[in-house]
N, C-alpha and C. Protein backbone atom coordinates (compact mmCIF):
# COMPACT_ATOMS: atom_id res chain seq x y z
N UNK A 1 0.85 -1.18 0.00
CA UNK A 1 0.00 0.00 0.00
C UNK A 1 0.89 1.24 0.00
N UNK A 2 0.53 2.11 -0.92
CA UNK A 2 1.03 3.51 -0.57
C UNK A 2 0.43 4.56 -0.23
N UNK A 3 0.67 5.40 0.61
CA UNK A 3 0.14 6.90 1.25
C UNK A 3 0.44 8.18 0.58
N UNK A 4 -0.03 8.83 -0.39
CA UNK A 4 0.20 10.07 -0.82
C UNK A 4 -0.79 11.00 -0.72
N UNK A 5 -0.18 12.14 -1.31
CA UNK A 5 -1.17 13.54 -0.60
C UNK A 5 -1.62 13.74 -1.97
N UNK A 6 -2.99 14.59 -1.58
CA UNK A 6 -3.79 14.78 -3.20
C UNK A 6 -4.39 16.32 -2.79
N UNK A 7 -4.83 16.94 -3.67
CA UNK A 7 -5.29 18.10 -3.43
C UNK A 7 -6.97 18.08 -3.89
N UNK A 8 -7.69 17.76 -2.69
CA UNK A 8 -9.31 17.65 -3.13
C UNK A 8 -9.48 18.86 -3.47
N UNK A 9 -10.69 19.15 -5.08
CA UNK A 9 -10.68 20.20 -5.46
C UNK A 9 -12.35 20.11 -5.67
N UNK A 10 -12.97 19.11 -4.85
CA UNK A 10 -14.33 19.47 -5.85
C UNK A 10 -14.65 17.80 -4.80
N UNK A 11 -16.07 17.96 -4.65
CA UNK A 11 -16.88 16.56 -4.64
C UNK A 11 -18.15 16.58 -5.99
N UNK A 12 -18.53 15.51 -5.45
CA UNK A 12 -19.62 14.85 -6.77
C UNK A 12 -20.72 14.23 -5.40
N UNK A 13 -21.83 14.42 -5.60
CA UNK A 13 -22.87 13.53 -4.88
C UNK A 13 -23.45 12.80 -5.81
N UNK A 14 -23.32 11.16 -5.40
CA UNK A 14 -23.60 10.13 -5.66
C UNK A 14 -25.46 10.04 -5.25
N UNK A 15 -25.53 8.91 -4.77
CA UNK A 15 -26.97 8.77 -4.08
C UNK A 15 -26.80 8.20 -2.78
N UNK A 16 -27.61 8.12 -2.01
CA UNK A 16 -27.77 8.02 -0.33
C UNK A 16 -26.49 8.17 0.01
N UNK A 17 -26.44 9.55 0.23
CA UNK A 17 -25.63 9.99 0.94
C UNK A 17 -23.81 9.78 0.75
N UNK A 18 -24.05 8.72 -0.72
CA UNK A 18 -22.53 8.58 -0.79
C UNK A 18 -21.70 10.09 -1.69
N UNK A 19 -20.68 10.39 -1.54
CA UNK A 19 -19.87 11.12 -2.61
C UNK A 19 -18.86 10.76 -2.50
N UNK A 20 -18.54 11.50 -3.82
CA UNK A 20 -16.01 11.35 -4.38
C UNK A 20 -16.04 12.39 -4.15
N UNK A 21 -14.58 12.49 -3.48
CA UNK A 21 -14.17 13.54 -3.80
C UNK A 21 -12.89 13.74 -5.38
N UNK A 22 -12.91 15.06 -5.80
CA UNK A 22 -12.24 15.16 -7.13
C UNK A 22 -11.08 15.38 -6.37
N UNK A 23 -10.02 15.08 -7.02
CA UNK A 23 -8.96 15.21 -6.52
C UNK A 23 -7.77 15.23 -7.74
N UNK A 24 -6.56 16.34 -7.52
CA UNK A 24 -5.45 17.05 -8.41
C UNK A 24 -4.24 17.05 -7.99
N UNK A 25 -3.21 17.15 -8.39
CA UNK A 25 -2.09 17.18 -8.21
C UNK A 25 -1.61 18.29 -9.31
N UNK A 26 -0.30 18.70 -9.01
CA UNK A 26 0.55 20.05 -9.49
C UNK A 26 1.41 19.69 -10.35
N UNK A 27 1.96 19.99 -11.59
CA UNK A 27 3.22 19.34 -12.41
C UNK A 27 3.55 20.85 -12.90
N UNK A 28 4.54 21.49 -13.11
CA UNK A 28 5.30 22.51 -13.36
C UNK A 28 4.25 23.54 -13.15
N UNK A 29 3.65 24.04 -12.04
CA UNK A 29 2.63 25.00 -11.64
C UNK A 29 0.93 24.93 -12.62
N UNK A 30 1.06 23.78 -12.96
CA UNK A 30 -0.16 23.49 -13.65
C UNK A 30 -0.64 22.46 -12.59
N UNK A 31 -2.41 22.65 -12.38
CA UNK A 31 -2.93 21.47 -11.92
C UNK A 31 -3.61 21.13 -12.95
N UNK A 32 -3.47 19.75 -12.41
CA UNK A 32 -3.81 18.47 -12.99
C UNK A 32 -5.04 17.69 -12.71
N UNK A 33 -5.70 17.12 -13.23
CA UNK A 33 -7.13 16.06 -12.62
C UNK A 33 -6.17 14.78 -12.22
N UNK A 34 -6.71 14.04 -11.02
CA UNK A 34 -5.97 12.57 -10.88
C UNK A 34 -6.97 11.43 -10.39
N UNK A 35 -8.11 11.92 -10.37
CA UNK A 35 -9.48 10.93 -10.73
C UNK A 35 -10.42 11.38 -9.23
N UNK A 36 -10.98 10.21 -8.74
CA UNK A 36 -12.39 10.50 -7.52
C UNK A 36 -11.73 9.81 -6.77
N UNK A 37 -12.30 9.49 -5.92
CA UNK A 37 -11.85 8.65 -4.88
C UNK A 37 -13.19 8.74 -3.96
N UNK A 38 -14.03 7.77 -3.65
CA UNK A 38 -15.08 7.55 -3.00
C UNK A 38 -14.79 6.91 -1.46
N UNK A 39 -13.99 5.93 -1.21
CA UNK A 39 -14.14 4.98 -0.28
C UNK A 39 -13.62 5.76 1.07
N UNK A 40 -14.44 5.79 2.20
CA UNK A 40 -13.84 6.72 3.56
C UNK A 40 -14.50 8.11 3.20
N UNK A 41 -15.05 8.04 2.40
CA UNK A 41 -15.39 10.04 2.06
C UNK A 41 -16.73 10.46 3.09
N UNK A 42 -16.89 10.49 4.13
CA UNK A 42 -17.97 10.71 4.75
C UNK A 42 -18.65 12.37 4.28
N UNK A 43 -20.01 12.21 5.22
CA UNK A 43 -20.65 13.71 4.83
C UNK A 43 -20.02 14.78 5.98
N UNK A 44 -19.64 14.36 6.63
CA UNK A 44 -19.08 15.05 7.65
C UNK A 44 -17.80 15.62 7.11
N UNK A 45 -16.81 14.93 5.92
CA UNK A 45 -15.85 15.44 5.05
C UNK A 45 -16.70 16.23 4.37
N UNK A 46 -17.34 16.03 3.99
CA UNK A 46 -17.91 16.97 2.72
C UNK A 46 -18.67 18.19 3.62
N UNK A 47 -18.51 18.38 4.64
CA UNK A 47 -19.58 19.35 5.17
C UNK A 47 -18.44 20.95 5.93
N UNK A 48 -17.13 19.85 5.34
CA UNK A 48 -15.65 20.86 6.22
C UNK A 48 -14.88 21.55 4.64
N UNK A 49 -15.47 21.53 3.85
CA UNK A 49 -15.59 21.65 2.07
C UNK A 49 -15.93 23.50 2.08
N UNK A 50 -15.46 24.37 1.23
CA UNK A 50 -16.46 26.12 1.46
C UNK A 50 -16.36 25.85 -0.29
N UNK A 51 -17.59 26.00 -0.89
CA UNK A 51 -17.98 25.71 -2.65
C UNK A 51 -16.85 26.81 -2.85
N UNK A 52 -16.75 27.26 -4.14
CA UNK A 52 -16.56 28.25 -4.80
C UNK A 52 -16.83 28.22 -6.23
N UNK A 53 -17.57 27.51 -6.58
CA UNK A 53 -18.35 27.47 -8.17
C UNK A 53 -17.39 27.91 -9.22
N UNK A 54 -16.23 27.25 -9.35
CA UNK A 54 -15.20 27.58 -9.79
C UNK A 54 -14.29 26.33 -10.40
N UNK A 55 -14.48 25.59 -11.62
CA UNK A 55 -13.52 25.02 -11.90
C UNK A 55 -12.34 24.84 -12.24
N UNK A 56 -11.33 24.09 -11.23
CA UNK A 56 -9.54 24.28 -11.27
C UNK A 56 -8.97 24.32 -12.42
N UNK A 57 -9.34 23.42 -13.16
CA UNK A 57 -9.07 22.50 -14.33
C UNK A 57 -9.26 23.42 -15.68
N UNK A 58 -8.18 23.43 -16.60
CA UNK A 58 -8.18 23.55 -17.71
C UNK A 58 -9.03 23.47 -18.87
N UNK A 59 -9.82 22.16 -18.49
CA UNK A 59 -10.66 21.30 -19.36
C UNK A 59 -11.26 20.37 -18.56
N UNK A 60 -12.68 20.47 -18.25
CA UNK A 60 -13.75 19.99 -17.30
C UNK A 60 -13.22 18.54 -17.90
N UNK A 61 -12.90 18.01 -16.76
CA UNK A 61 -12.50 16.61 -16.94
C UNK A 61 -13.36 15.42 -17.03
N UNK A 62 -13.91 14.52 -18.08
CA UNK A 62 -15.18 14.05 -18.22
C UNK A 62 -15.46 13.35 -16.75
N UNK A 63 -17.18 13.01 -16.82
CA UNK A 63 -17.24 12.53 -15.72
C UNK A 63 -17.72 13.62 -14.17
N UNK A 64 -17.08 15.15 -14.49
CA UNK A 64 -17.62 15.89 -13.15
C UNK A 64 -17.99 16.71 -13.74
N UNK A 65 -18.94 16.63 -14.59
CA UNK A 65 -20.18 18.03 -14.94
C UNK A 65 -20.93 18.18 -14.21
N UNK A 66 -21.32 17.54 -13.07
CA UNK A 66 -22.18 18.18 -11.39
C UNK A 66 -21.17 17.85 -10.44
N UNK A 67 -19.85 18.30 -10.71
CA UNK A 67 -19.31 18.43 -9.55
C UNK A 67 -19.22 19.93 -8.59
N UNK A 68 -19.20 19.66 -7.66
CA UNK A 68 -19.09 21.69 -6.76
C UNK A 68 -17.77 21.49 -6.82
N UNK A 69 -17.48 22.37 -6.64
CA UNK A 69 -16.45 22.75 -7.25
C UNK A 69 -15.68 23.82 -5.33
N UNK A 70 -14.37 23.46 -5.08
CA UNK A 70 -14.19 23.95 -3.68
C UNK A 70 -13.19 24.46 -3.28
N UNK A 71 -12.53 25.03 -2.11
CA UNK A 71 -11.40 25.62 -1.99
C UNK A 71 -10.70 24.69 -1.73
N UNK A 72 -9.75 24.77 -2.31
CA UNK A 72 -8.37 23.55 -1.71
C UNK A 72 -8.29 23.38 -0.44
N UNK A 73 -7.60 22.26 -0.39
CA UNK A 73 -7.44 21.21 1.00
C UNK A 73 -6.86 20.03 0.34
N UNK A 74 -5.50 19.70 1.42
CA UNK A 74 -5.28 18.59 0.76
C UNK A 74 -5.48 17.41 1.44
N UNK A 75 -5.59 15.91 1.37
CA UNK A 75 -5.82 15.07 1.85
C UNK A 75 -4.76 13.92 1.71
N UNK A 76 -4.88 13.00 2.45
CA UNK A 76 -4.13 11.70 2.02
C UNK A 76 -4.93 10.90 2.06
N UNK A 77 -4.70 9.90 0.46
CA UNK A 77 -4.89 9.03 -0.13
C UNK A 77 -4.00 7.59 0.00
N UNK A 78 -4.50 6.60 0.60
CA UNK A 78 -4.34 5.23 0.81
C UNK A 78 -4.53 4.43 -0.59
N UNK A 79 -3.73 3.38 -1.37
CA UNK A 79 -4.53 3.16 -2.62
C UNK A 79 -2.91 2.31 -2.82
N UNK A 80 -3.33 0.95 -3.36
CA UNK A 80 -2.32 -0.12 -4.02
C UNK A 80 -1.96 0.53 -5.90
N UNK A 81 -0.70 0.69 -5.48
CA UNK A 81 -0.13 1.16 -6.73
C UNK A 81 -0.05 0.39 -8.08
N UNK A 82 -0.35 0.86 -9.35
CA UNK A 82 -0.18 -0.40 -10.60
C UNK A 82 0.72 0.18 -11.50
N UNK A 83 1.31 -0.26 -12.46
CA UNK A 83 2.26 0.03 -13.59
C UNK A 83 1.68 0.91 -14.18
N UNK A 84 0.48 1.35 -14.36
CA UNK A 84 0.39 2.70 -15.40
C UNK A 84 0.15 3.77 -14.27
N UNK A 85 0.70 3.94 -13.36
CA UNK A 85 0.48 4.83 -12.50
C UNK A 85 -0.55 5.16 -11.95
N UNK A 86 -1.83 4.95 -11.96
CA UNK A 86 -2.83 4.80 -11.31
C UNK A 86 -3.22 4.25 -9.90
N UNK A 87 -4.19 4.76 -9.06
CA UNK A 87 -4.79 4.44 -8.09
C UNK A 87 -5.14 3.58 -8.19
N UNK A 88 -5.05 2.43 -7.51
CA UNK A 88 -6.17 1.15 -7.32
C UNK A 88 -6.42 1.16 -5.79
N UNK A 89 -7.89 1.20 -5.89
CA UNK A 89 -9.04 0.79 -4.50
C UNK A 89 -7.83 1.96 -3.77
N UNK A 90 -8.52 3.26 -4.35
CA UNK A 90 -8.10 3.97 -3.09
C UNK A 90 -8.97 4.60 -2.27
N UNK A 91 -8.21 4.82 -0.67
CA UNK A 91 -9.02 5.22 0.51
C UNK A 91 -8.62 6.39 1.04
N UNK A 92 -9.49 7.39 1.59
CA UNK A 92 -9.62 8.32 1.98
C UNK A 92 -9.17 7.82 3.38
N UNK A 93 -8.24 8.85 3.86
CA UNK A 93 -7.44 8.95 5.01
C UNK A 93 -7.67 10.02 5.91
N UNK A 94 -8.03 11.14 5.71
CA UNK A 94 -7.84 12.28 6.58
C UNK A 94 -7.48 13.22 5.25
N UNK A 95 -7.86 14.79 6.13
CA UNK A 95 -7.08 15.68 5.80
C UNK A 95 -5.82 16.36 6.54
N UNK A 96 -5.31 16.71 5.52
CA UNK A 96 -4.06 17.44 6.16
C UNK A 96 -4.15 19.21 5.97
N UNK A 97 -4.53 19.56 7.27
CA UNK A 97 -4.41 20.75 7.63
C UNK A 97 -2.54 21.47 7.29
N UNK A 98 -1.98 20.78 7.68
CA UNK A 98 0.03 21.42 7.68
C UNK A 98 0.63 21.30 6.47
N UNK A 99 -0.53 20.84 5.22
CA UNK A 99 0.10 20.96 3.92
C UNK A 99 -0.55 21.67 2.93
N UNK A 100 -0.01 22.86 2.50
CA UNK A 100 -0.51 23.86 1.42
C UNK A 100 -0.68 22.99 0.13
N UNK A 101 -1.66 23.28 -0.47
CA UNK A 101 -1.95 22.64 -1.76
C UNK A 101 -0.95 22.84 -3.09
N UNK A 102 -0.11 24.03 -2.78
CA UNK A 102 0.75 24.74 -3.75
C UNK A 102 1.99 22.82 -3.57
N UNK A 103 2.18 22.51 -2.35
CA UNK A 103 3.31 21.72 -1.93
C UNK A 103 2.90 20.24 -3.00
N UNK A 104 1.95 20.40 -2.73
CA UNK A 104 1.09 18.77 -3.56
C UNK A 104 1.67 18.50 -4.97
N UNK A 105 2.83 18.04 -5.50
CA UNK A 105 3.34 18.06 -6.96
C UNK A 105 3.54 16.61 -6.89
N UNK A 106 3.49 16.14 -8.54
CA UNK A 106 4.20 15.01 -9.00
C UNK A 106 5.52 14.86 -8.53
């Protein structure tokens, strides 16, 4: 398993009560989309969220056309690593208050 930090930029509401949160990472002062992440996401996370109807992203990344859209915060992400670099079965860990979202890079 590996532990890395992600920069939640946005949730999505699912149904009963489930949501993802969207989540980005930084590569030469550009952010980036790096997919959802559902599992551990309580409403009580989503309720410590301030909107700002504002998408990060370059190019609405398919998939979050009803997403809210929020002020940064970054979090750590739990999730078994695969060869194309991707998340597998990742889990929501906490947020991290002591890390600026600017810090969050590839």
């Amino acid at each position: 398993m590996a532990n890395e930090e992600y920069i939640v930029t946005g949730y999505i509401y699912k149904v009963r009560n489930i949501y993802s949160l969207v989540l980005g990472r930084y590569r030469n002062g550009r952010l980036l989309y790096k997919g959802h992440i559902t599992l551990g996401v309580s409403a009580g996370v989503i309720k410590t969220l301030v909107p700002t109807g504002r998408n990060p992203f370059s190019i609405l990344p398919k998939g979050n056309e009803n997403a809210i859209w929020v002020a940064h915060q970054v979090c750590t992400v739990e999730y078994i690593p695969n060869t194309k670099g991707a998340m597998r079965q990742p889990v929501f860990k906490g947020m991290r208050l002591d890390v600026y979202p600017e810090e969050v890079e590839e």
